[in-house]
C-alpha atoms as a PDB file:
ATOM      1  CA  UNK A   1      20.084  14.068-116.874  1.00  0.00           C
ATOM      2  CA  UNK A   2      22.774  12.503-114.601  1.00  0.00           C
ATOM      3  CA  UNK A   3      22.503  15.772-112.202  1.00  0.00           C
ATOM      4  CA  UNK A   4      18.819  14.851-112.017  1.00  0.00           C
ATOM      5  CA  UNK A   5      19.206  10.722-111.216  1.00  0.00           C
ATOM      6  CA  UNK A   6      21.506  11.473-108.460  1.00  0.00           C
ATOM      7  CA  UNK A   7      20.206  13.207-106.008  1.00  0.00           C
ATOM      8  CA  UNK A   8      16.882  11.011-106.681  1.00  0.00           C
ATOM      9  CA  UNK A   9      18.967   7.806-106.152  1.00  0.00           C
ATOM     10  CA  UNK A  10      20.460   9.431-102.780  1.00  0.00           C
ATOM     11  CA  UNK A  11      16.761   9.930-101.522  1.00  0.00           C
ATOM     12  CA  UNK A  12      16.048   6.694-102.298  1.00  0.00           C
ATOM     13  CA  UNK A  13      18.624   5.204-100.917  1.00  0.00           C
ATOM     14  CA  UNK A  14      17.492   5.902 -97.011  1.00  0.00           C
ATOM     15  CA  UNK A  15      14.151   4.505 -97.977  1.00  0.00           C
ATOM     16  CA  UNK A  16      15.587   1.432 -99.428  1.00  0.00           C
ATOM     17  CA  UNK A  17      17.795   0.561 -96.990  1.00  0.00           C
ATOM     18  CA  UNK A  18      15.096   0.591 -94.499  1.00  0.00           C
ATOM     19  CA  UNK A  19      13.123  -1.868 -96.034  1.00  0.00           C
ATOM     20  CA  UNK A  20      15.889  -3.909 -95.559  1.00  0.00           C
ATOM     21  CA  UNK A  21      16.579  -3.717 -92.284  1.00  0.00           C
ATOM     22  CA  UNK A  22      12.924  -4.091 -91.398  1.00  0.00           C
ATOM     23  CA  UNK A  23      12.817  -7.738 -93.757  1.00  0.00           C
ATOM     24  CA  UNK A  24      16.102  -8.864 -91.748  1.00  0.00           C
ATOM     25  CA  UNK A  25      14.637  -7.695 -88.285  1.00  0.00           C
ATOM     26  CA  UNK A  26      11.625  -9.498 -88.851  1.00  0.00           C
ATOM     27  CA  UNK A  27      13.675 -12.811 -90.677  1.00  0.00           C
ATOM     28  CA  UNK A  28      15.484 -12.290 -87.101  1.00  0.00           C
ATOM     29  CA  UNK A  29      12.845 -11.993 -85.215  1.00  0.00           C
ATOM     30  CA  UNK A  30      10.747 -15.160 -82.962  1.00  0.00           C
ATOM     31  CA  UNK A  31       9.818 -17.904 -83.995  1.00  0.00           C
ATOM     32  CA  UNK A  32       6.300 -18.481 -85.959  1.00  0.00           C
ATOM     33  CA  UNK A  33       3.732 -20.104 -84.010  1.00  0.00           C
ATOM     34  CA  UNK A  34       4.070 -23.431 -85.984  1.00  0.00           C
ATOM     35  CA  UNK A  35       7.602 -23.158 -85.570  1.00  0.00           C
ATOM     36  CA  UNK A  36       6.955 -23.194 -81.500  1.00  0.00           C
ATOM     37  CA  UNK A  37       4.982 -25.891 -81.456  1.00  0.00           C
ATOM     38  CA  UNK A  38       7.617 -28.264 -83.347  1.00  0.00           C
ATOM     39  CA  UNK A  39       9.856 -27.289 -80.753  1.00  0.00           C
ATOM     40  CA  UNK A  40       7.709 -27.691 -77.912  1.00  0.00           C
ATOM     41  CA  UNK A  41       6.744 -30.911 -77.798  1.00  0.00           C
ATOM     42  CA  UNK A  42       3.500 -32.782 -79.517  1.00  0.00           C
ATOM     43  CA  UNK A  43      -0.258 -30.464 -79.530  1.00  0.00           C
ATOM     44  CA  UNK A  44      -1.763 -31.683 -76.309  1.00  0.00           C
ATOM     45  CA  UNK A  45      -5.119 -32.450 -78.056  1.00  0.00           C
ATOM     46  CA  UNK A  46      -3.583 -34.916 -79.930  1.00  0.00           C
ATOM     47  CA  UNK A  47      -2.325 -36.484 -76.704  1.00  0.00           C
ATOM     48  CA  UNK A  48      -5.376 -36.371 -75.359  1.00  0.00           C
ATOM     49  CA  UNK A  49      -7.192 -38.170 -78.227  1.00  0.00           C
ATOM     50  CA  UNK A  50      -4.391 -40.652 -78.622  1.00  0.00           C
ATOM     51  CA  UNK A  51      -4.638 -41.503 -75.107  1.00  0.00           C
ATOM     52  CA  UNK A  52      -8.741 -41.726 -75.834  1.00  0.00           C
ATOM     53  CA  UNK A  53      -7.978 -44.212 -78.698  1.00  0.00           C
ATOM     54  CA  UNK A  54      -5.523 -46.125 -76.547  1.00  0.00           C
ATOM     55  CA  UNK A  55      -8.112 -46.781 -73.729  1.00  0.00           C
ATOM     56  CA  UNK A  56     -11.066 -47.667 -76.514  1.00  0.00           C
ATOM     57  CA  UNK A  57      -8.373 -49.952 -77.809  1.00  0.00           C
ATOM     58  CA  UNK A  58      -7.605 -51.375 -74.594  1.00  0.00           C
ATOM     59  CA  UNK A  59     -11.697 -51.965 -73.781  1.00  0.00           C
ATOM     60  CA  UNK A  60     -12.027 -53.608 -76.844  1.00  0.00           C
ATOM     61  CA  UNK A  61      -9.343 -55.793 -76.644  1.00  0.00           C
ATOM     62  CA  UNK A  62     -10.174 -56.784 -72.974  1.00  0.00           C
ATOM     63  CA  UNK A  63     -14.035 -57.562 -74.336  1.00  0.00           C
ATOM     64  CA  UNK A  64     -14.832 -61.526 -73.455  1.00  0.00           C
ATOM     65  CA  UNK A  65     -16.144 -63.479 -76.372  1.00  0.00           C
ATOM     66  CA  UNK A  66     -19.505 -63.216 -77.884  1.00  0.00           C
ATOM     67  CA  UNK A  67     -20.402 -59.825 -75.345  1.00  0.00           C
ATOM     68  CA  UNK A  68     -20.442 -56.768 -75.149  1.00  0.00           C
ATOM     69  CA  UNK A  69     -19.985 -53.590 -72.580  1.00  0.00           C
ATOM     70  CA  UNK A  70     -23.453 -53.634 -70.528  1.00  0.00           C
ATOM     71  CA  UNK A  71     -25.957 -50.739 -71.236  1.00  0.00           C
ATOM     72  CA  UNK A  72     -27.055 -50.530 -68.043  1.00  0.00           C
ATOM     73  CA  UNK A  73     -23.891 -49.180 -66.286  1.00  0.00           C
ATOM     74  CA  UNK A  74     -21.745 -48.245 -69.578  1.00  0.00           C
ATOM     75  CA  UNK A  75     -18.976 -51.042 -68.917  1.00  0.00           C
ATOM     76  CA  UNK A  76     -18.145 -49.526 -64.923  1.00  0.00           C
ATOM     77  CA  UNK A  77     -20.024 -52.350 -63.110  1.00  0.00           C
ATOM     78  CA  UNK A  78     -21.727 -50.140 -60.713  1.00  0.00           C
ATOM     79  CA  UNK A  79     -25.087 -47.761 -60.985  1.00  0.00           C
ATOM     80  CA  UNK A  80     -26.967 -45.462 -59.070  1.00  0.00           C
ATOM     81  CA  UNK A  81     -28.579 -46.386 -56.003  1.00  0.00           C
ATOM     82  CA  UNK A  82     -32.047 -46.782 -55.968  1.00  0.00           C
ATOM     83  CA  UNK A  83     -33.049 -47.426 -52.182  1.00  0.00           C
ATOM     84  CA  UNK A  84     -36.154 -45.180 -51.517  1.00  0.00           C
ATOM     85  CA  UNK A  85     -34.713 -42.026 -50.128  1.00  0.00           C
ATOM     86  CA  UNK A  86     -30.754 -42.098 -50.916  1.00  0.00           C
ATOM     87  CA  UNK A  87     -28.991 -39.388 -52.286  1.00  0.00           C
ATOM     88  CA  UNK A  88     -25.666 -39.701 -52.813  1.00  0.00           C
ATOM     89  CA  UNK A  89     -25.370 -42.412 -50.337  1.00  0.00           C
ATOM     90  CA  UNK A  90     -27.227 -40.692 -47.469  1.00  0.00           C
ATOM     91  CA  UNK A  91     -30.614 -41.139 -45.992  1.00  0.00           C
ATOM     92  CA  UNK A  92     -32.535 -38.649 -43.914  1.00  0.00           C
ATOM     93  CA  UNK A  93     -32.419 -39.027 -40.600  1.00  0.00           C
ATOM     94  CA  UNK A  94     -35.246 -41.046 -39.106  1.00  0.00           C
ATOM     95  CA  UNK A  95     -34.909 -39.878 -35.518  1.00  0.00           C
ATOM     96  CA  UNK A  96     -36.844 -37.253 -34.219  1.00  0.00           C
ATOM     97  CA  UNK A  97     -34.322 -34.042 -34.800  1.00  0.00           C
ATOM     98  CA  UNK A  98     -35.270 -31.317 -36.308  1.00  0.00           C
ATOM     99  CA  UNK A  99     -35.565 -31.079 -40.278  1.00  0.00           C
ATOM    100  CA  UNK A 100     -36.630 -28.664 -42.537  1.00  0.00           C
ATOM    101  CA  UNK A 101     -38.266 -31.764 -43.896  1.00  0.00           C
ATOM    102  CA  UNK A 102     -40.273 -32.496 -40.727  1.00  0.00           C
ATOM    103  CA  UNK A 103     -42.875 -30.222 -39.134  1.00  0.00           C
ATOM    104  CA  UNK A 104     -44.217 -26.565 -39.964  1.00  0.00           C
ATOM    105  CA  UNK A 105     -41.828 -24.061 -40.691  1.00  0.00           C
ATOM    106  CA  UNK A 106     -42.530 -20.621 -41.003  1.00  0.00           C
ATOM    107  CA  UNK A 107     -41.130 -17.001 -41.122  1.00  0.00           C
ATOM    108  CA  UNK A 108     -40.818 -14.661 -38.203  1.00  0.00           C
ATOM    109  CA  UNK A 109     -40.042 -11.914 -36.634  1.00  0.00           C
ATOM    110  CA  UNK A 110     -36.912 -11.988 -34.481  1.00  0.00           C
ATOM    111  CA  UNK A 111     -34.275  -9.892 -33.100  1.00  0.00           C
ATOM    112  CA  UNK A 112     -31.105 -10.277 -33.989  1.00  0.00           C
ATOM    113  CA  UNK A 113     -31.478 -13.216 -36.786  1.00  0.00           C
ATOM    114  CA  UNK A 114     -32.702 -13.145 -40.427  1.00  0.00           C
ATOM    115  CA  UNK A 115     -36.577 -12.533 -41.820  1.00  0.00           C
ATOM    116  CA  UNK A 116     -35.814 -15.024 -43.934  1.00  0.00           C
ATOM    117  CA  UNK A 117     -35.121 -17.911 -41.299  1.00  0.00           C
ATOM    118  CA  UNK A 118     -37.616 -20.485 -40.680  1.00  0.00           C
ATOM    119  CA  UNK A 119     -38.975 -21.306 -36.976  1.00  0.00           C
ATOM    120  CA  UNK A 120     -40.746 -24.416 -35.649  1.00  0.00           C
ATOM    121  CA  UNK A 121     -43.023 -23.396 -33.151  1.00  0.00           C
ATOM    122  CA  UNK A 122     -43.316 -25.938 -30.116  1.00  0.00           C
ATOM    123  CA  UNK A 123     -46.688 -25.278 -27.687  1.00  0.00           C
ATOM    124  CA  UNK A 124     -45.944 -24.710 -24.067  1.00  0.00           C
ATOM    125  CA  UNK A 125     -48.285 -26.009 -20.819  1.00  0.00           C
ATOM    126  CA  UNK A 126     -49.426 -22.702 -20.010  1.00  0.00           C
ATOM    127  CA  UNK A 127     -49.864 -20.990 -23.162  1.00  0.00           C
ATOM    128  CA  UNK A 128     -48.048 -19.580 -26.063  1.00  0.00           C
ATOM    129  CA  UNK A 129     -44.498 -21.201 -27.350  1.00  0.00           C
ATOM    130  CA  UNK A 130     -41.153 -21.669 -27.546  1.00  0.00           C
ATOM    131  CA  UNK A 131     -39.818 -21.542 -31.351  1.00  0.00           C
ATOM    132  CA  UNK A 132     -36.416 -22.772 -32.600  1.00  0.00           C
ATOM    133  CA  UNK A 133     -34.836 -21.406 -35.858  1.00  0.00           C
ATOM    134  CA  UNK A 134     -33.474 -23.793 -38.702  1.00  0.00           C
ATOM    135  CA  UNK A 135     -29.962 -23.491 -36.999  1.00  0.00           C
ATOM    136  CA  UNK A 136     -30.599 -25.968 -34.555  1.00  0.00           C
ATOM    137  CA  UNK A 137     -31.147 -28.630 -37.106  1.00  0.00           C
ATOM    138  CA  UNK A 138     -29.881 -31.816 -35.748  1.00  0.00           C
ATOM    139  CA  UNK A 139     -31.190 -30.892 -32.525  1.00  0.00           C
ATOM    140  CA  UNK A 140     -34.059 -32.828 -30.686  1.00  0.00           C
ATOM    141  CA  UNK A 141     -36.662 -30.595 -28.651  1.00  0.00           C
ATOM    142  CA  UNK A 142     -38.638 -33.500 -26.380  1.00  0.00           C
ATOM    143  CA  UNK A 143     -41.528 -32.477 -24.358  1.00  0.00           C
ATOM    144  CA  UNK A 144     -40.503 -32.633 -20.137  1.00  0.00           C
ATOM    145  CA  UNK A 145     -43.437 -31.991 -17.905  1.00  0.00           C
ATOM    146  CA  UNK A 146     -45.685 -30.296 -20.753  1.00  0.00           C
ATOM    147  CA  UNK A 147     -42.975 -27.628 -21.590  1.00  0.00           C
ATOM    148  CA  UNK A 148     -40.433 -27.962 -25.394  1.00  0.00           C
ATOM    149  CA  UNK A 149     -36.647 -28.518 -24.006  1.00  0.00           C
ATOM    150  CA  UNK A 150     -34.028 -28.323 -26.308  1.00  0.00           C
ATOM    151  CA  UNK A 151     -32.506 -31.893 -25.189  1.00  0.00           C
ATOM    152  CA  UNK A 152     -29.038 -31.675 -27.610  1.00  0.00           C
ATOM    153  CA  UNK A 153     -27.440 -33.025 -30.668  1.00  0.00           C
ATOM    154  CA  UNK A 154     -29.364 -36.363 -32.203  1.00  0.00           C
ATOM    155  CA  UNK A 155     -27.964 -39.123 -30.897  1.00  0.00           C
ATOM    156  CA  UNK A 156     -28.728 -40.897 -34.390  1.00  0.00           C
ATOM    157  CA  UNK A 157     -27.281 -38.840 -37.411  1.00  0.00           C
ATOM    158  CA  UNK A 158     -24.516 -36.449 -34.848  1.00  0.00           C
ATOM    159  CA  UNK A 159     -26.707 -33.580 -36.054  1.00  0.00           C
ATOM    160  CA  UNK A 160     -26.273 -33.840 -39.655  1.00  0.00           C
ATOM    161  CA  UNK A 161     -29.614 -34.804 -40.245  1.00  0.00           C
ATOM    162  CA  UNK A 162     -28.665 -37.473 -42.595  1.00  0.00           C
ATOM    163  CA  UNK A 163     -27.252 -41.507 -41.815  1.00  0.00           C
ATOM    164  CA  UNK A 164     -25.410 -43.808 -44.284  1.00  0.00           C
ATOM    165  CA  UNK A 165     -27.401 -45.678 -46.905  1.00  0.00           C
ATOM    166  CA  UNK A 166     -27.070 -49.298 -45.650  1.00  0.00           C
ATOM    167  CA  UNK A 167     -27.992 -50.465 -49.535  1.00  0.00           C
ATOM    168  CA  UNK A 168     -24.885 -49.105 -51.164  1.00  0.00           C
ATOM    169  CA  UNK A 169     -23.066 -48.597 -47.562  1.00  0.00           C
ATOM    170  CA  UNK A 170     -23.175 -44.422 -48.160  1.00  0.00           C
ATOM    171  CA  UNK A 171     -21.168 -45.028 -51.685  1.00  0.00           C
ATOM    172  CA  UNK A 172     -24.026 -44.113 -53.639  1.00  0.00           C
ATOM    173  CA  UNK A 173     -23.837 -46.728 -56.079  1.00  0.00           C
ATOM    174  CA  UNK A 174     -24.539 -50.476 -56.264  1.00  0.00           C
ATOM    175  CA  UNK A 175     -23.172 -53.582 -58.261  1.00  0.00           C
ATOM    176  CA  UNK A 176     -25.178 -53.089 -61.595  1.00  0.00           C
ATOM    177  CA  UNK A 177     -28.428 -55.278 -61.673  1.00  0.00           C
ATOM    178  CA  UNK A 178     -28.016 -55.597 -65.356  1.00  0.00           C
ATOM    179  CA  UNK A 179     -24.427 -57.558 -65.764  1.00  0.00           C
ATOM    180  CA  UNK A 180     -23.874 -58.716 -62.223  1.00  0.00           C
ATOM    181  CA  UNK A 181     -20.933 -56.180 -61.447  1.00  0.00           C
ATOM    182  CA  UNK A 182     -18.933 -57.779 -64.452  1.00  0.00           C
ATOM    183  CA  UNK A 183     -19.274 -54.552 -66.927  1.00  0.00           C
ATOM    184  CA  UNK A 184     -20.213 -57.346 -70.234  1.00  0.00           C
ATOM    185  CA  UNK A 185     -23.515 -58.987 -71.095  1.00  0.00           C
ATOM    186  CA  UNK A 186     -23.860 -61.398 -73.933  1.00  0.00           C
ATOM    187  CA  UNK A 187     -24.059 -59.472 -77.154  1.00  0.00           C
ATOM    188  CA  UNK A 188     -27.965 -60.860 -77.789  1.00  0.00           C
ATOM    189  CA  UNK A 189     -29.316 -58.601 -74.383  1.00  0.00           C
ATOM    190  CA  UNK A 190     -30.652 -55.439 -75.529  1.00  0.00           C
ATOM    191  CA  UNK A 191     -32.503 -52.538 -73.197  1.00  0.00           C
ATOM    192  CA  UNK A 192     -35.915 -53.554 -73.985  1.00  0.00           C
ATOM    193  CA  UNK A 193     -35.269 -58.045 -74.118  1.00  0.00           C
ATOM    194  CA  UNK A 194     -33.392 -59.068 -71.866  1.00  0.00           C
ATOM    195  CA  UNK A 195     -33.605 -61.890 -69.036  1.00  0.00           C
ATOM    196  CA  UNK A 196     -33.274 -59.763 -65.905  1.00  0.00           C
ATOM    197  CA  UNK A 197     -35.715 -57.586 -67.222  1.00  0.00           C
ATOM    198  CA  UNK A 198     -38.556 -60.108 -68.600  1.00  0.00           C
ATOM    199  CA  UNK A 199     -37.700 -61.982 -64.950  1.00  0.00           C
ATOM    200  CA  UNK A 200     -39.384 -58.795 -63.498  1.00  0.00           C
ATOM    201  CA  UNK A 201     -42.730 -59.078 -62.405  1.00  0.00           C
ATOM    202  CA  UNK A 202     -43.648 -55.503 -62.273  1.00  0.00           C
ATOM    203  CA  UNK A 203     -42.744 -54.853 -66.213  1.00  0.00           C
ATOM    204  CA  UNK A 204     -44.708 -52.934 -68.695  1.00  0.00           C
ATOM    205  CA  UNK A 205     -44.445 -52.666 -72.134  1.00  0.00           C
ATOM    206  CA  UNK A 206     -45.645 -50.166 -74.422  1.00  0.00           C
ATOM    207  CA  UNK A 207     -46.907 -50.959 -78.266  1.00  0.00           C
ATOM    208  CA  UNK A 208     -43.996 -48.134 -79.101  1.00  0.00           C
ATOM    209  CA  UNK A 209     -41.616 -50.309 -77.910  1.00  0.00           C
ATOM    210  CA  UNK A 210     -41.080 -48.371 -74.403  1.00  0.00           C
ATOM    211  CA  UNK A 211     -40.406 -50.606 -71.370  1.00  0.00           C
ATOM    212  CA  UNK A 212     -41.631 -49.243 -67.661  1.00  0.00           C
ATOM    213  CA  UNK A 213     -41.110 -51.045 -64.503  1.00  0.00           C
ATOM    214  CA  UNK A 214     -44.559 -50.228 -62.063  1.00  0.00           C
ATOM    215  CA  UNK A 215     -47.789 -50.895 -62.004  1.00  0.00           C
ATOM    216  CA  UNK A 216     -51.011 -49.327 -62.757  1.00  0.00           C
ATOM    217  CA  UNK A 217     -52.804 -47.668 -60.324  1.00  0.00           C
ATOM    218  CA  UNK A 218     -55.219 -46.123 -61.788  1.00  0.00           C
ATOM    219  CA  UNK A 219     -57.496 -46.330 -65.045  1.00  0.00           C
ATOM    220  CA  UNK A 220     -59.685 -43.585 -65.975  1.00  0.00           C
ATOM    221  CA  UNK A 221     -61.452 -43.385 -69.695  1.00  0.00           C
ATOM    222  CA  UNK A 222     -58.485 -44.590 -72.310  1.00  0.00           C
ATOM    223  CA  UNK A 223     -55.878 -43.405 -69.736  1.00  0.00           C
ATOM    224  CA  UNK A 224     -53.768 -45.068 -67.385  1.00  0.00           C
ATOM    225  CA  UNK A 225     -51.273 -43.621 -64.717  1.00  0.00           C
ATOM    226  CA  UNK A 226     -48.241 -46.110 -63.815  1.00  0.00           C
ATOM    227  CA  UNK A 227     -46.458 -44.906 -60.646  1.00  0.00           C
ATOM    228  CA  UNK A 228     -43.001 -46.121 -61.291  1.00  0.00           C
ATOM    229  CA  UNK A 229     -40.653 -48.217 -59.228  1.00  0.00           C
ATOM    230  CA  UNK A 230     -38.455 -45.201 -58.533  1.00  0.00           C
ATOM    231  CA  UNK A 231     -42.014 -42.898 -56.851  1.00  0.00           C
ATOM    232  CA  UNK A 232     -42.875 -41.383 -59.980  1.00  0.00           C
ATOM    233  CA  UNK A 233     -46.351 -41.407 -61.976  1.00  0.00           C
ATOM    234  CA  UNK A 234     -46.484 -41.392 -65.378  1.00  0.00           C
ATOM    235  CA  UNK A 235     -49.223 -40.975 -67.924  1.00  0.00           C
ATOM    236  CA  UNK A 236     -49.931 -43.554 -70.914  1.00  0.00           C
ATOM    237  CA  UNK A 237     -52.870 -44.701 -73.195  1.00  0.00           C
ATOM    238  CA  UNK A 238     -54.721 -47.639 -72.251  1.00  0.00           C
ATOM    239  CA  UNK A 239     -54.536 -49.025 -75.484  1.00  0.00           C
ATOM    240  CA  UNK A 240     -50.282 -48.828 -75.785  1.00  0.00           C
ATOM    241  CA  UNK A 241     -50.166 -50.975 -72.800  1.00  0.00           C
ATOM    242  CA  UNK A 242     -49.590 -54.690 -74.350  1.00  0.00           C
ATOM    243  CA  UNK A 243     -51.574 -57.261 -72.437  1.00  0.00           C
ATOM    244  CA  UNK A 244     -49.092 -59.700 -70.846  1.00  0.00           C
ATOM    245  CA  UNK A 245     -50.331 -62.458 -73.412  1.00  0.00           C
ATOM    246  CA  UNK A 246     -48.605 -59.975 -75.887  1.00  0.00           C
ATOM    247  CA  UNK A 247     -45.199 -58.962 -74.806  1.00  0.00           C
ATOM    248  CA  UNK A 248     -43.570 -62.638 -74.590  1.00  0.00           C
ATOM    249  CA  UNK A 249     -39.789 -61.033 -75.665  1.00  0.00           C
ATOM    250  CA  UNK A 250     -38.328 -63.089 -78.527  1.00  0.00           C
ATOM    251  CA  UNK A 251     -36.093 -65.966 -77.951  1.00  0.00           C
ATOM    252  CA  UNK A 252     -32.842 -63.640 -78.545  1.00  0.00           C
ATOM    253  CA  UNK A 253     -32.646 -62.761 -75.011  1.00  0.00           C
ATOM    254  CA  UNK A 254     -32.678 -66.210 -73.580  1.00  0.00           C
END
């Protein structure tokens, strides 16, 4: 029996031993991915949503008495601006340059440029025309002796086609209506009853609770379209649209 045990034990004995070494290699090896992190310094999403908490903290804290961060501009003071036409803080160009906004534009034909470019034709004395492609945007063509000439660069907009909102002076945003600029309104103001909104002469109101600013322009049947302040028209029921005699706002908003 002890001739048999052995030789097993000695072929064992490789196999054991390299177990071993492959449990103390790995003990050895890096570091586990918690272990990392302790050593490197706090998780950055918990940074992050500290810092969050911080700056709600600080808002709050910074909140006058008895109001509340306005609804209309979220607490920054500022909103879009609404002067017909800006975008961004830029107006089109009302010169007479050419804009792809401005005249007929169409597809041709020409050597050495694009089929998909668009041309403004221009009629000349004698017949026929002279044509100019969208590159020369922000270019004036003036009529001189009953013939198109290409005169240069607008002198208004530099060729850009576009001038400075003088509303929000090209910043694209104005001191919020709502709260005056000062990001708080008292905590009584809600979207729908408010002061500077039942001041407004132009308001509708809507039996679902809904507040528009426009007027109605048309009435046909038991519908109404309401072109909005901002261009838009809108559909409603005759019957949602509360009579003026009925949409007195509560005393809350005073």
């Amino acid at each position: 029996m002890i001739k048999v045990v052995r030789p097993l034990v000695r072929l064992m004995f490789p196999f054991v031993s390299g177990i071993l070494s492959t449990l103390l290699l790995a003990g050895c090896g890096k570091p586990t991915d918690a272990s990392s992190k302790g050593t490197s310094g706090p998780d950055p999403k918990s940074v992050v949503s500290s810092n969050a908490l911080s700056a709600a903290k600080t808002a709050v804290a910074e909140l006058p008495k008895d109001q509340k961060m306005c609804f209309e501009c979220n607490g920054e003071g500022r909103v879009t601006c609404r002067a017909p036409g800006c975008q961004l803080g830029k107006l089109e160009c009302p010169g007479p340059c050419l804009k792809l906004s401005r005249g007929t534009w169409v597809h041709m034909n020409v050597a050495g440029h694009d089929p998909k470019e668009l041309w403004q034709k221009f009629p000349k004395r004698g017949g026929g025309y002279q044509a100019w492609s969208q590159g020369h945007q922000g270019e004036v063509v003036a009529m001189q002796n009953g013939e198109p000439v290409n005169i240069g660069t607008c002198k208004t907009c530099g060729g850009s086609t576009k001038v400075d909102c003088r509303t929000c002076k090209a910043e694209g945003k104005v001191p919020c209506h709502m709260c005056g600029g000062k990001k708080f309104v008292p905590i009584a103001w809600t979207p729908t009853n408010n002061p500077w909104l039942n001041s407004q002469p132009d308001v509708i109101r809507l039996r679902d609770g809904r507040v528009l600013l426009g007027k109605v322009v048309v009435a046909i049947g038991d519908e109404s379209t309401i072109k909005l302040r901002e261009g838009k028209f809108v559909r409603e029921k005759t019957a949602d649209i509360l009579p003026k005699t009925e949409e007195t706002p509560s005393d809350s908003a005073k």
